[in-house]
Protein backbone atom coordinates (compact mmCIF):
# COMPACT_ATOMS: atom_id res chain seq x y z
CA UNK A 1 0.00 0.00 0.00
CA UNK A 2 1.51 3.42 -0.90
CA UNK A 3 1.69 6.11 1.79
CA UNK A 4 -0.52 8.11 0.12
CA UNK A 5 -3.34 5.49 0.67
CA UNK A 6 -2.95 5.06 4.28
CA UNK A 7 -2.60 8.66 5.00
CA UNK A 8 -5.99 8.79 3.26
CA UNK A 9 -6.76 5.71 5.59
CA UNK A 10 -5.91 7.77 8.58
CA UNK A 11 -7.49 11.07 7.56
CA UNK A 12 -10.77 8.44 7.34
CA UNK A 13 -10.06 7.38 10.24
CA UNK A 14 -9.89 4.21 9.23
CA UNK A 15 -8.34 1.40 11.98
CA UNK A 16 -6.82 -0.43 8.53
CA UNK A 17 -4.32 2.45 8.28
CA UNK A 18 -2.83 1.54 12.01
CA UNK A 19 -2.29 -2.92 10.16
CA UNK A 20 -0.98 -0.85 7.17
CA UNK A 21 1.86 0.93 8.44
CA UNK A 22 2.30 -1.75 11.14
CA UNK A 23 3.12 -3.95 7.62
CA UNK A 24 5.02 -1.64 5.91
CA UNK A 25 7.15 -0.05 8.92
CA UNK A 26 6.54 -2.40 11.63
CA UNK A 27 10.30 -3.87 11.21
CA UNK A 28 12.29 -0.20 10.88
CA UNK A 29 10.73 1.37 13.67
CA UNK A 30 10.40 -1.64 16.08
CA UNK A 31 14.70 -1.16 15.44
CA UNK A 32 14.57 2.47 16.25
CA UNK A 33 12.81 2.09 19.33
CA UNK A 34 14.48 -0.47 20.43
CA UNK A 35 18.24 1.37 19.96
CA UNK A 36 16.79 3.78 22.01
CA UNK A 37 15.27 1.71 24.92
CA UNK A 38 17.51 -1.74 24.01
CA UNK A 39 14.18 -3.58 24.72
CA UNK A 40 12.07 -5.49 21.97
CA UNK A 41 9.58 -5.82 24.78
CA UNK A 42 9.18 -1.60 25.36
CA UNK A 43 9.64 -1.14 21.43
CA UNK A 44 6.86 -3.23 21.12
CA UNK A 45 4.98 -0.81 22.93
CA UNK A 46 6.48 2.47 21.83
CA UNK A 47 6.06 1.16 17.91
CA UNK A 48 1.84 0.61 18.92
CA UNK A 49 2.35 4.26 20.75
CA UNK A 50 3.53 5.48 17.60
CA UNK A 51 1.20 3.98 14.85
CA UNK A 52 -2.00 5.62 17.26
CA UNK A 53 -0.35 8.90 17.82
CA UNK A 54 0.23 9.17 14.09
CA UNK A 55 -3.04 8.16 13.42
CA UNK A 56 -4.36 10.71 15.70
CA UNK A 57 -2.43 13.45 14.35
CA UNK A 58 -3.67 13.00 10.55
CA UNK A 59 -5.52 14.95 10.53
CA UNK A 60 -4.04 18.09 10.66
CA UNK A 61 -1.16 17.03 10.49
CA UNK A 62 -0.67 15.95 6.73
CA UNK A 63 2.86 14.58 6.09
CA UNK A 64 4.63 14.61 2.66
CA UNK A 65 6.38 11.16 3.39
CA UNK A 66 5.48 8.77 5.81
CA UNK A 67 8.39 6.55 7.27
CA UNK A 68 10.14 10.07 8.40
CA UNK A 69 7.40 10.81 10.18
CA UNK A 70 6.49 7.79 11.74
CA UNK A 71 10.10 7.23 12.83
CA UNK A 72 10.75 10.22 14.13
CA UNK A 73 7.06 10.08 16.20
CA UNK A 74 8.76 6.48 17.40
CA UNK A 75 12.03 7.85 18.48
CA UNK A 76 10.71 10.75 20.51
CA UNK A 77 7.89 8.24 22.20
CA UNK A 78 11.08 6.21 22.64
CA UNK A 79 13.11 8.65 24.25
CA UNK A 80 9.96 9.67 26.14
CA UNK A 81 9.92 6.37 27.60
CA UNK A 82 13.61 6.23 28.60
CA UNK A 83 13.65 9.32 30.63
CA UNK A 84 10.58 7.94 32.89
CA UNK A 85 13.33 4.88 32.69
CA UNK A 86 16.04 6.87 33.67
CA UNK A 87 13.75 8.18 36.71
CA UNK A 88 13.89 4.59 37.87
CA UNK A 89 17.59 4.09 37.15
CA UNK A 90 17.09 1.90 34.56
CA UNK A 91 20.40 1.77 31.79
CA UNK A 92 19.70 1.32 27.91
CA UNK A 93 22.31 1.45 25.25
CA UNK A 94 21.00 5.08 24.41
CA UNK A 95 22.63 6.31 27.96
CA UNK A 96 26.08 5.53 26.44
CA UNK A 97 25.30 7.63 22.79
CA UNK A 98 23.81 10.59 24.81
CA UNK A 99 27.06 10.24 27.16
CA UNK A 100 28.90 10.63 24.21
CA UNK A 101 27.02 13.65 22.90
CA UNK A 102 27.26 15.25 26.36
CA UNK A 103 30.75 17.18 25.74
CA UNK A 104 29.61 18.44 22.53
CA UNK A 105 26.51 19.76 23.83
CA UNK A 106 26.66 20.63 27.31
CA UNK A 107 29.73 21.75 28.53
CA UNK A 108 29.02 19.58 31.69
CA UNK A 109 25.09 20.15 31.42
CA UNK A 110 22.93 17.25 30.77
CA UNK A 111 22.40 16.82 26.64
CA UNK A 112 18.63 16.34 26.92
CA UNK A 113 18.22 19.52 28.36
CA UNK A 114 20.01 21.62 25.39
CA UNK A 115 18.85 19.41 22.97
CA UNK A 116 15.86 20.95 23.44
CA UNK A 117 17.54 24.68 22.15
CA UNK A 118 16.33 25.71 18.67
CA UNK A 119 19.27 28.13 18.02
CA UNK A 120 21.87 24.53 19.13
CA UNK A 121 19.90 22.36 17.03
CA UNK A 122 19.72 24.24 13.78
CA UNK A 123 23.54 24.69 14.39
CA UNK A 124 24.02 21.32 14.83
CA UNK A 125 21.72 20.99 11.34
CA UNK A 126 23.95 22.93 9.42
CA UNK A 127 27.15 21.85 10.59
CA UNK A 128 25.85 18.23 9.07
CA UNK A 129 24.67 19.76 6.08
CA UNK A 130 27.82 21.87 5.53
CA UNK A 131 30.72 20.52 6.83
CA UNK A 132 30.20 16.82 7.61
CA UNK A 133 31.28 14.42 3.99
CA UNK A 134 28.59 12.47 3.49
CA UNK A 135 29.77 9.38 5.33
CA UNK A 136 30.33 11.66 8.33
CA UNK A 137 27.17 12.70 8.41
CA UNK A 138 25.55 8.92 7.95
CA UNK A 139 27.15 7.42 10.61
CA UNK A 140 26.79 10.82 13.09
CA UNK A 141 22.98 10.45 12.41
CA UNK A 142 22.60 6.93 12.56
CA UNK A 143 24.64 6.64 16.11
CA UNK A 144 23.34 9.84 17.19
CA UNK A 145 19.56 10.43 15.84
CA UNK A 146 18.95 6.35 15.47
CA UNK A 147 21.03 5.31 18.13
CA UNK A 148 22.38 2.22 16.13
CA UNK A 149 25.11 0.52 18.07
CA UNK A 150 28.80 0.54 16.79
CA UNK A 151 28.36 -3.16 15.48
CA UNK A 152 25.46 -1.90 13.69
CA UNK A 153 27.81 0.64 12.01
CA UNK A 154 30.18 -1.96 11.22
CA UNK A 155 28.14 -4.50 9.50
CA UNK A 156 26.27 -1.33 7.67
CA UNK A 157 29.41 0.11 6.00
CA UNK A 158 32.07 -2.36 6.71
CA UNK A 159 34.48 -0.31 8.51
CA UNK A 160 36.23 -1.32 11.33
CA UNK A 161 35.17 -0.40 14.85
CA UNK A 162 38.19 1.39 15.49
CA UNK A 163 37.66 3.46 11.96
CA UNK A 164 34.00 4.07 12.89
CA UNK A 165 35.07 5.23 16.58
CA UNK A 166 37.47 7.71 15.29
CA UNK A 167 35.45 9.12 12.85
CA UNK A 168 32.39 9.39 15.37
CA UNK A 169 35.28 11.16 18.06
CA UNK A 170 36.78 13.69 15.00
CA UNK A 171 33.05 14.51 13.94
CA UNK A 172 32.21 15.27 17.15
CA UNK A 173 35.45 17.70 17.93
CA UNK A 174 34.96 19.37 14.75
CA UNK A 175 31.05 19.80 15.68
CA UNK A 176 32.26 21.25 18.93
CA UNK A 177 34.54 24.09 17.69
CA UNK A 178 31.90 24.84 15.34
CA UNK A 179 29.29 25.51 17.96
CA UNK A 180 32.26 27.03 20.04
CA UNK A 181 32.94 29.69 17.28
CA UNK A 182 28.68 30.21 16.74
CA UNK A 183 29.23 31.29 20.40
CA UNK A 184 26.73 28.08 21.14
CA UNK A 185 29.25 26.75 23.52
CA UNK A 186 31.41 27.98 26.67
């Protein structure tokens, strides 16, 4: 079925859009959710969460391509999830990439916090677009935004870890002196 169709199916409000996408994006965003929470058993959930929030938000919401939007609604319900997670002291693979992140983004603060900053994220937006190569920017996205693990990385471009690891450190250096000199950073 083609995106436009269950869109349609949605805006109907018609429960056959929520089996659609479920068939057509079930497998990709049961993986995002569960590099964010490293639990099939909560991505389970948060995938559902997503496929009803979607469907509740068509309309007004009326997006131009589906599988960004439904990931991205995944990912945040995701992340939603591990912060109430985090409340409880529970660890997820998606502690160690925000860890990471932290010294680019916070200067000591916690990430999630000025994540949330407009003026940091469209800087952090354009540095990708501008001065990350295009591998750069695919593997700083999907470690960062998709929270795929390192072996993930591996097996997805054949690189060593060691080569993926140093690329993911000088991307991030290079992203901090570029929010440094936007006068982002401390």
């Amino acid at each position: 079925m083609l995106d436009l169709e269950i869109v349609a199916l949605c805006r109907g409000r018609d429960p056959a859009a929520l089996e659609a996408m479920a068939e057509k994006y079930g497998a990709y965003c049961h993986r995002v959710a569960a590099n964010v929470l490293g639990s099939d058993h909560d991505a389970e959930e948060c995938v559902n969460d997503a496929y009803l929030a979607v469907w509740n938000a068509i309309p007004p919401a009326d997006p131009p391509r589906l599988l960004p939007y439904l990931a991205k609604t995944t990912r945040n319900i995701a992340l939603h999830r591990l912060e109430r997670e985090r409340a409880r002291k529970r660890d997820s693979r998606m502690d160690l990439v925000l860890d990471e992140l932290a010294e680019v983004l916070s200067g000591g603060r916690d990430p999630a916090d000025e994540a949330e900053g407009a003026a940091l994220m469209e800087a952090v937006n354009d540095f990708l677009r501008q001065k990350a190569k295009k591998t750069e920017r695919a593997l700083f996205l999907r470690r960062y935004f998709w929270g795929d693990s390192i072996g993930d990385l591996r097996a997805l471009t054949g690189f060593s870890e060691s080569k993926i690891k140093s690329q993911l450190m000088r991307t991030r250096k290079r992203l901090r002196a570029y929010l440094e000199e936007r006068g982002l950073l401390p």
